[in-house]
C-alpha atoms as a PDB file:
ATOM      1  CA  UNK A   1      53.053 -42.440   4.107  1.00  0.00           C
ATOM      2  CA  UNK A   2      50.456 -45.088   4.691  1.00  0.00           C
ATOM      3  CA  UNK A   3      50.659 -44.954   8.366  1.00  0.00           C
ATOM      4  CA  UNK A   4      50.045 -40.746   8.193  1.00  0.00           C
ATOM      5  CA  UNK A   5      46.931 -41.802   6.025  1.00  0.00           C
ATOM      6  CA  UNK A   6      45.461 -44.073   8.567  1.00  0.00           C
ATOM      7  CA  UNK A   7      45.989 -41.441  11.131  1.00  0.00           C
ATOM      8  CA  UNK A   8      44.428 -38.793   9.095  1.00  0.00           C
ATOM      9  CA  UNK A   9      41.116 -40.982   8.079  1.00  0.00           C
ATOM     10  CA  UNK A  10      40.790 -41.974  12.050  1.00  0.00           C
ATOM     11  CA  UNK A  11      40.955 -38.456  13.029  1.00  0.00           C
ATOM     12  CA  UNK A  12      38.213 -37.286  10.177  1.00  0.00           C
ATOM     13  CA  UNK A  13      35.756 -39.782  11.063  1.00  0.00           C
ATOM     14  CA  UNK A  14      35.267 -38.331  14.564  1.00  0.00           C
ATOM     15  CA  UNK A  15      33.687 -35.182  13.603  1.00  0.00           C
ATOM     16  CA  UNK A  16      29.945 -35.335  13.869  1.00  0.00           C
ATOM     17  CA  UNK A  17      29.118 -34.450   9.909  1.00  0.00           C
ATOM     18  CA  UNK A  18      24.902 -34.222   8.617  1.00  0.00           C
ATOM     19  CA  UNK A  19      24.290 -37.942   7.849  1.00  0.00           C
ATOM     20  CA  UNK A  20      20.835 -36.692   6.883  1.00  0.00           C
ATOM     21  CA  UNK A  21      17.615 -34.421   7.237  1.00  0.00           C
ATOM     22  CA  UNK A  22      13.723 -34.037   6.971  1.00  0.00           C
ATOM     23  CA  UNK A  23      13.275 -31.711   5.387  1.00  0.00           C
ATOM     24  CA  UNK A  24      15.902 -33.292   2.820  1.00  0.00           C
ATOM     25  CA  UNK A  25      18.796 -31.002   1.616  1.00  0.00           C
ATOM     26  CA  UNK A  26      17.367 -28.868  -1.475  1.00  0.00           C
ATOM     27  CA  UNK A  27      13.659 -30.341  -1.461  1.00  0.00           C
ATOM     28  CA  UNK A  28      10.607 -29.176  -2.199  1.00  0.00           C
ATOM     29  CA  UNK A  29       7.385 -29.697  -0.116  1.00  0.00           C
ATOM     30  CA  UNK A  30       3.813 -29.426  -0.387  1.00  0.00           C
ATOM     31  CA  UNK A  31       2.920 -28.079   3.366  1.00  0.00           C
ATOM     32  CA  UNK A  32       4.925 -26.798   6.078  1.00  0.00           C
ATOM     33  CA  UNK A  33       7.079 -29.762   8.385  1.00  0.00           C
ATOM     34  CA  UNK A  34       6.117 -29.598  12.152  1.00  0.00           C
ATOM     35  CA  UNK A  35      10.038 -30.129  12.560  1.00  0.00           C
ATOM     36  CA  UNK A  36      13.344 -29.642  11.288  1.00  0.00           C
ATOM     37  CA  UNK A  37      15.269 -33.534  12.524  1.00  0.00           C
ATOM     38  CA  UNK A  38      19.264 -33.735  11.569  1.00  0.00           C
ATOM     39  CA  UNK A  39      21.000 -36.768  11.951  1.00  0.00           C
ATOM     40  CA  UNK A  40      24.333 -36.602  12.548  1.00  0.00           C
ATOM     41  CA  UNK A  41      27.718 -39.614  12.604  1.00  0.00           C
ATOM     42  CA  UNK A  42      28.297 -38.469  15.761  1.00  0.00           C
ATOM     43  CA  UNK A  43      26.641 -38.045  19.036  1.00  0.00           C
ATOM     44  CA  UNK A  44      26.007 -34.591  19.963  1.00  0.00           C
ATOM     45  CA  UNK A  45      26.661 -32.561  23.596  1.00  0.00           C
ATOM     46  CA  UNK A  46      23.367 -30.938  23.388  1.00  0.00           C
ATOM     47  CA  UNK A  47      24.692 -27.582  25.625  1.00  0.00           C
ATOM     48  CA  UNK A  48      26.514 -26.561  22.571  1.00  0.00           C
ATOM     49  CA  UNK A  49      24.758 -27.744  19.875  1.00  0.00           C
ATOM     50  CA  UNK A  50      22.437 -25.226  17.869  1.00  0.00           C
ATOM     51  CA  UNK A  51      19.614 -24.969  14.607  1.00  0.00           C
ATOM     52  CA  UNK A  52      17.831 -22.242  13.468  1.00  0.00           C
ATOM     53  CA  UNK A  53      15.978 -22.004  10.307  1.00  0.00           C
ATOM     54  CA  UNK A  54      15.381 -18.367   8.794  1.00  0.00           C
ATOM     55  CA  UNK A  55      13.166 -17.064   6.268  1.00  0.00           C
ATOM     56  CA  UNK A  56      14.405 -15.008   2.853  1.00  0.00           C
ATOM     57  CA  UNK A  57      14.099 -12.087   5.280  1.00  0.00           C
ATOM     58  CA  UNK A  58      16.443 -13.984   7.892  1.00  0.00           C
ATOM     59  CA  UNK A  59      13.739 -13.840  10.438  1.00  0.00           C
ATOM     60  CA  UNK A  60      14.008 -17.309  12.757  1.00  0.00           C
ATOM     61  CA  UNK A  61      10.626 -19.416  11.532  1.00  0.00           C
ATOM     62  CA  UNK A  62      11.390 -22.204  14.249  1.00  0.00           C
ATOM     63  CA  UNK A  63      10.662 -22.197  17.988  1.00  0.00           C
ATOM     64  CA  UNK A  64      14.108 -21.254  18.975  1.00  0.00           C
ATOM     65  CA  UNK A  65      14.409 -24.746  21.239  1.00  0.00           C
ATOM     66  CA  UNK A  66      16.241 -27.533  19.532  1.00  0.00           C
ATOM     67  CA  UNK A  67      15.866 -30.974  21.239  1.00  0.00           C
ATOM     68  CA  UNK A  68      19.152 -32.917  21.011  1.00  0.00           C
ATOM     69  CA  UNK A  69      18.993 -36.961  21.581  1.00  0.00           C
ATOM     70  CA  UNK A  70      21.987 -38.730  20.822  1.00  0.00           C
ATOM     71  CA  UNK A  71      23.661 -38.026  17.138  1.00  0.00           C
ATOM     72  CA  UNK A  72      19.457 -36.148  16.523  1.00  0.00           C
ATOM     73  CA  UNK A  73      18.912 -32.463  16.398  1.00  0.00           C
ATOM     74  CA  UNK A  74      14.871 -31.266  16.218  1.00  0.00           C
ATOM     75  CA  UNK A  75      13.532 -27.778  15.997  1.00  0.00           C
ATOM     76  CA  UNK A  76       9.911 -26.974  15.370  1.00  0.00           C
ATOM     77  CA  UNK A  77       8.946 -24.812  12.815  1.00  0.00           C
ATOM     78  CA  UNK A  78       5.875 -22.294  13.070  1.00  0.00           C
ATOM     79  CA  UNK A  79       3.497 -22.324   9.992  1.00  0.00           C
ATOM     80  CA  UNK A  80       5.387 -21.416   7.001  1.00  0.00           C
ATOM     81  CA  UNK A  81       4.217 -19.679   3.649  1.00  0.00           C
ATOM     82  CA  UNK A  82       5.170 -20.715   0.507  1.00  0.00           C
ATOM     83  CA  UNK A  83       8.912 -20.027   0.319  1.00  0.00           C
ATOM     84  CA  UNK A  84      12.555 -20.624   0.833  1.00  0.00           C
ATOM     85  CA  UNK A  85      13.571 -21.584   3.469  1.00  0.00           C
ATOM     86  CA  UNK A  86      17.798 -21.665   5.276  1.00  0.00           C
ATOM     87  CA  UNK A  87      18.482 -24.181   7.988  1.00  0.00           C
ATOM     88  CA  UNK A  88      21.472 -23.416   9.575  1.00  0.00           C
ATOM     89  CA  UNK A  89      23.736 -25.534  12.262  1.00  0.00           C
ATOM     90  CA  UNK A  90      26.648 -25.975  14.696  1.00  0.00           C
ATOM     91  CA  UNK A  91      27.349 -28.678  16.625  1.00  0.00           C
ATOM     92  CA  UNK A  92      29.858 -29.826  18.986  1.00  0.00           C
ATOM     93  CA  UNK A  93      30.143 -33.946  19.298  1.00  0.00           C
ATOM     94  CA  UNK A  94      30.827 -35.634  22.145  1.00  0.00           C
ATOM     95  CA  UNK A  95      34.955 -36.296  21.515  1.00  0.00           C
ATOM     96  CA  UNK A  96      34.893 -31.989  21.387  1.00  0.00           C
ATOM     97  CA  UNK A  97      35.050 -31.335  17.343  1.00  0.00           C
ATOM     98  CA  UNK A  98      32.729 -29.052  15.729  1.00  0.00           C
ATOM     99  CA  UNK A  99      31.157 -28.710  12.249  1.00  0.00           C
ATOM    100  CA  UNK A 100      28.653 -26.429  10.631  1.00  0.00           C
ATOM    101  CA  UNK A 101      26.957 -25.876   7.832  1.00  0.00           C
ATOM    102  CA  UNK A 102      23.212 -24.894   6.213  1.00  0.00           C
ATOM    103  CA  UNK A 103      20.839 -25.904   3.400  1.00  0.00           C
ATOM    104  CA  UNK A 104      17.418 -24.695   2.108  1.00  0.00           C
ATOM    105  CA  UNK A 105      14.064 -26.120   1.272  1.00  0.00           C
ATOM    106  CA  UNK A 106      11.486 -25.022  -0.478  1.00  0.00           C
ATOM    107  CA  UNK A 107       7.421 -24.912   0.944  1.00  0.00           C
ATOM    108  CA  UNK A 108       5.672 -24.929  -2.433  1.00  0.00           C
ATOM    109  CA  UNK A 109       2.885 -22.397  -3.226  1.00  0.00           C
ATOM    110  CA  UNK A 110      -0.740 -24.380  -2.909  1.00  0.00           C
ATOM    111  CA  UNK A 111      -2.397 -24.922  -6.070  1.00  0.00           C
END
């Protein structure tokens, strides 16, 4: 049993999961980022690795190029009004495993 659990945790920790993001997950900020940036565990093959952030229409707000660097995903994002915002990936590390996932933020209405 111990020996299946060591195999398991190896094989899990291969999988390139969001480490973190700017925006962060679920925040709120005052103007609109130039960029979305995800960090990732895992390196990335940039051919097959993808971001796109939508409005609460679902049109795409970003440029539709994401930059990939090592474990780093950027898009840039046009000017945004205030709003919610989805960012949504998939990406496909270097050892050939893929995760996605999404998460919003929030551009706060000026004062």
């Amino acid at each position: 049993m111990a020996s299946l659990l060591v195999l398991w945790s190896n094989g899990c920790s291969a999988h390139a999961f969001l480490d973190n993001a700017e925006p962060r997950v679920g925040s709120t900020v005052a103007t609109t980022p130039r960029e979305v940036t995800l960090s990732f565990t895992q390196r990335l093959e940039p051919a097959f690795s993808t971001v796109q952030v939508t409005n609460a229409a679902g049109e795409r707000v970003d440029d539709g190029m994401p930059r990939v660097g090592a474990n780093i995903m950027r898009v840039n994002l046009k000017t945004l009004p205030p709003g919610t915002y989805r960012v949504q990936w998939h990406v496909l590390s270097v050892d050939a495993h893929v995760t996605e996932g999404s998460f919003t933020f929030r551009v706060r209405a000026h004062d």
